[in-house]
C-alpha atoms as a PDB file:
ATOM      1  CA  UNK A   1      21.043  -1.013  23.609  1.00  0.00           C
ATOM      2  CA  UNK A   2      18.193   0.818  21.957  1.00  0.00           C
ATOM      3  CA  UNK A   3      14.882  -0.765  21.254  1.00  0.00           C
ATOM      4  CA  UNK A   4      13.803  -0.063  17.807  1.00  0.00           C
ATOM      5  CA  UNK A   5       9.842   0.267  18.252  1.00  0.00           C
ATOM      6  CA  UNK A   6       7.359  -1.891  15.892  1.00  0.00           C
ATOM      7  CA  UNK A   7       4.683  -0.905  13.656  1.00  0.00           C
ATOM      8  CA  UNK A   8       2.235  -1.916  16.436  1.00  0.00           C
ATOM      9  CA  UNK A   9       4.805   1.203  18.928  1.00  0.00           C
ATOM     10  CA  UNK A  10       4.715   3.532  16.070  1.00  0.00           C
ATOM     11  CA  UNK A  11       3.464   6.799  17.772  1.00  0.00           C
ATOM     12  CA  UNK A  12      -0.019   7.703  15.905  1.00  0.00           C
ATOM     13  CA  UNK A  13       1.117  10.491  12.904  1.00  0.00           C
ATOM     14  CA  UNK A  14       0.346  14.168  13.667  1.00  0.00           C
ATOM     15  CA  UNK A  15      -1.971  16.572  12.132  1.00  0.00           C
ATOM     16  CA  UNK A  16       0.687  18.300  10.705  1.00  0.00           C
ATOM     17  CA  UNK A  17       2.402  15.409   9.424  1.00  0.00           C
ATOM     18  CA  UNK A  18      -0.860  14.146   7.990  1.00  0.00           C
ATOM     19  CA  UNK A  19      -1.048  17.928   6.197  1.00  0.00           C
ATOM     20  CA  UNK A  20       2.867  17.591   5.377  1.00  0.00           C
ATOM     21  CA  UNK A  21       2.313  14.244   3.248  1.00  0.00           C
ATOM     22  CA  UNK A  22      -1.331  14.835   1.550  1.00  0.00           C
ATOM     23  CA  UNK A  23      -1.346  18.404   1.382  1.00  0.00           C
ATOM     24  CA  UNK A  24      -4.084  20.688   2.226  1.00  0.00           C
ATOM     25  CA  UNK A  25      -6.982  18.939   3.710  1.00  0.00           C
ATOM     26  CA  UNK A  26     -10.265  21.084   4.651  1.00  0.00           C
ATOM     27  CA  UNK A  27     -10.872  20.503   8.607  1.00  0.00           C
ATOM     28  CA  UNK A  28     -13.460  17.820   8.408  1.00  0.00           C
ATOM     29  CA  UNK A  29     -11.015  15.595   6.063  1.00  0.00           C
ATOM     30  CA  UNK A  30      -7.860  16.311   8.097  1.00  0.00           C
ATOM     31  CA  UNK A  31     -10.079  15.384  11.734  1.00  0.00           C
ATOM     32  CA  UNK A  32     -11.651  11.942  10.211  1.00  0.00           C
ATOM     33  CA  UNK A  33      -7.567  10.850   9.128  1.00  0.00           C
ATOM     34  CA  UNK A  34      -6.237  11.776  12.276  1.00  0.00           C
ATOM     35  CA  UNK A  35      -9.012  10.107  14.190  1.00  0.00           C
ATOM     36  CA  UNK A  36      -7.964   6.855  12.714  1.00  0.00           C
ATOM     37  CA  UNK A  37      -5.092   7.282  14.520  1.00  0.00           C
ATOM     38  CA  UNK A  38      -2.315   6.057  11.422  1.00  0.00           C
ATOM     39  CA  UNK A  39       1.431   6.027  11.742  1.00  0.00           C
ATOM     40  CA  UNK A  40       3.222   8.146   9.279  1.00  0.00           C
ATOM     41  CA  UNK A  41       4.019   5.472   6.842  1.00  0.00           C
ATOM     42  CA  UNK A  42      -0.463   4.318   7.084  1.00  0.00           C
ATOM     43  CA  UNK A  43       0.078   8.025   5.369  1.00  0.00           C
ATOM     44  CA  UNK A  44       2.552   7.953   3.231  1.00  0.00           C
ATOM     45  CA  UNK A  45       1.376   4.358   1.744  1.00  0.00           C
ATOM     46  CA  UNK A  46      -2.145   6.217   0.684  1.00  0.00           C
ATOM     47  CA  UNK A  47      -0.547   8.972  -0.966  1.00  0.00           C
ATOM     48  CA  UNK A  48       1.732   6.430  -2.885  1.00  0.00           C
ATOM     49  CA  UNK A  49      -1.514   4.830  -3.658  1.00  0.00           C
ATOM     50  CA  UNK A  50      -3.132   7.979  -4.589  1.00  0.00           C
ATOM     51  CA  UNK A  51      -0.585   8.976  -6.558  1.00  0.00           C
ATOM     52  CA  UNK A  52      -0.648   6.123  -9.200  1.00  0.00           C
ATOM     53  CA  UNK A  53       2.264   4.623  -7.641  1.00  0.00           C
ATOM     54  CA  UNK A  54       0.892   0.967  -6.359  1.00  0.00           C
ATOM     55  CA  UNK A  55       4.443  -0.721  -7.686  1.00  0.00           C
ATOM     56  CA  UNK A  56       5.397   0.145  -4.217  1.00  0.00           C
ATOM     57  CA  UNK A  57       3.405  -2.683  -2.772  1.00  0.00           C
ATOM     58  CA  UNK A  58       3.988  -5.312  -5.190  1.00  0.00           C
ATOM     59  CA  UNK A  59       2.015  -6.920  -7.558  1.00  0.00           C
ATOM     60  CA  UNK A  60      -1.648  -8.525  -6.953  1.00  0.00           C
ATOM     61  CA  UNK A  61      -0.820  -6.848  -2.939  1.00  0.00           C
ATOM     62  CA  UNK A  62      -3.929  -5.259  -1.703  1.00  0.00           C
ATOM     63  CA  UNK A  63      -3.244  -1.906  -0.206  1.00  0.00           C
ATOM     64  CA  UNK A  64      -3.308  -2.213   3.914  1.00  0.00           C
ATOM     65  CA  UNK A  65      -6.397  -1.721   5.685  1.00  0.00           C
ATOM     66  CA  UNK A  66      -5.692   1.312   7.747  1.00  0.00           C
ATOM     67  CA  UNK A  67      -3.931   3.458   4.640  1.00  0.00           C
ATOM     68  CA  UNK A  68      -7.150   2.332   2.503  1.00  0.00           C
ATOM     69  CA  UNK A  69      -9.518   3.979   5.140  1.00  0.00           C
ATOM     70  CA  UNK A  70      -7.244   7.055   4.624  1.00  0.00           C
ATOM     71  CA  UNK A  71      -7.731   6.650   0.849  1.00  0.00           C
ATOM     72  CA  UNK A  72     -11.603   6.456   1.200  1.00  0.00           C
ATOM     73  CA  UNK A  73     -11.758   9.439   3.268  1.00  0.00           C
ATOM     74  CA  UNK A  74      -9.905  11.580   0.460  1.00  0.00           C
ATOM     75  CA  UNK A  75     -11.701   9.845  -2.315  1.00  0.00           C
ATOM     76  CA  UNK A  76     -15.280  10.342  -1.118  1.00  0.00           C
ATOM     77  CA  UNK A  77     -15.721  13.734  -2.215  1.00  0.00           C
ATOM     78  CA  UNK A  78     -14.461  12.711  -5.742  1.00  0.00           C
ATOM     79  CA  UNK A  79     -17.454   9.927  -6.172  1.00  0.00           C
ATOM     80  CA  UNK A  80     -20.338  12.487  -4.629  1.00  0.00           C
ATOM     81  CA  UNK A  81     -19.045  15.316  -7.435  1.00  0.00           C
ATOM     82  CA  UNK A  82     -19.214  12.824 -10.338  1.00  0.00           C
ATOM     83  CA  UNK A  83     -22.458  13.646 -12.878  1.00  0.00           C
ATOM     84  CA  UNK A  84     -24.407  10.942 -13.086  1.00  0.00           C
ATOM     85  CA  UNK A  85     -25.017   9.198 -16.322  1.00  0.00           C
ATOM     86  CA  UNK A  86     -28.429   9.944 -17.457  1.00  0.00           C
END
């Protein structure tokens, strides 16, 4: 009988699965997500999240730690290029 592997077994995702799910990343980005070392679902949940689509995790449910580093690390360029007030 096959074991079915855990979330803790998952193998790490690749770079090219990283690229498959969030699309073209510049070097830099796609080296700090892959360092992490996230499954493909870590992924996949901060593209959901990215894209608007936070149903997926039910209501008041924080998004999980590992896919919210991933979201910070595509978000950070977005809060350096906004004009400040002023």
């Amino acid at each position: 009988m096959e074991k079915i592997p855990t979330i803790a077994e998952k193998p790490p995702a690749s770079s090219d699965e990283v690229k498959r799910i969030l699309g073209d990343l510049d070097g830099e980005t796609l080296l700090d997500i892959v360092a992490l070392h996230p499954t493909v679902l870590d992924v996949e949940q901060a593209s959901l999240w990215l894209a608007g689509d936070m149903d997926v995790f039910g209501a008041g449910k924080p998004l999980p730690p590992l896919a919210g580093e991933i979201v910070a690390i595509l978000t950070a360029n977005e809060e350096e290029e906004r004009p400040q007030a002023g």
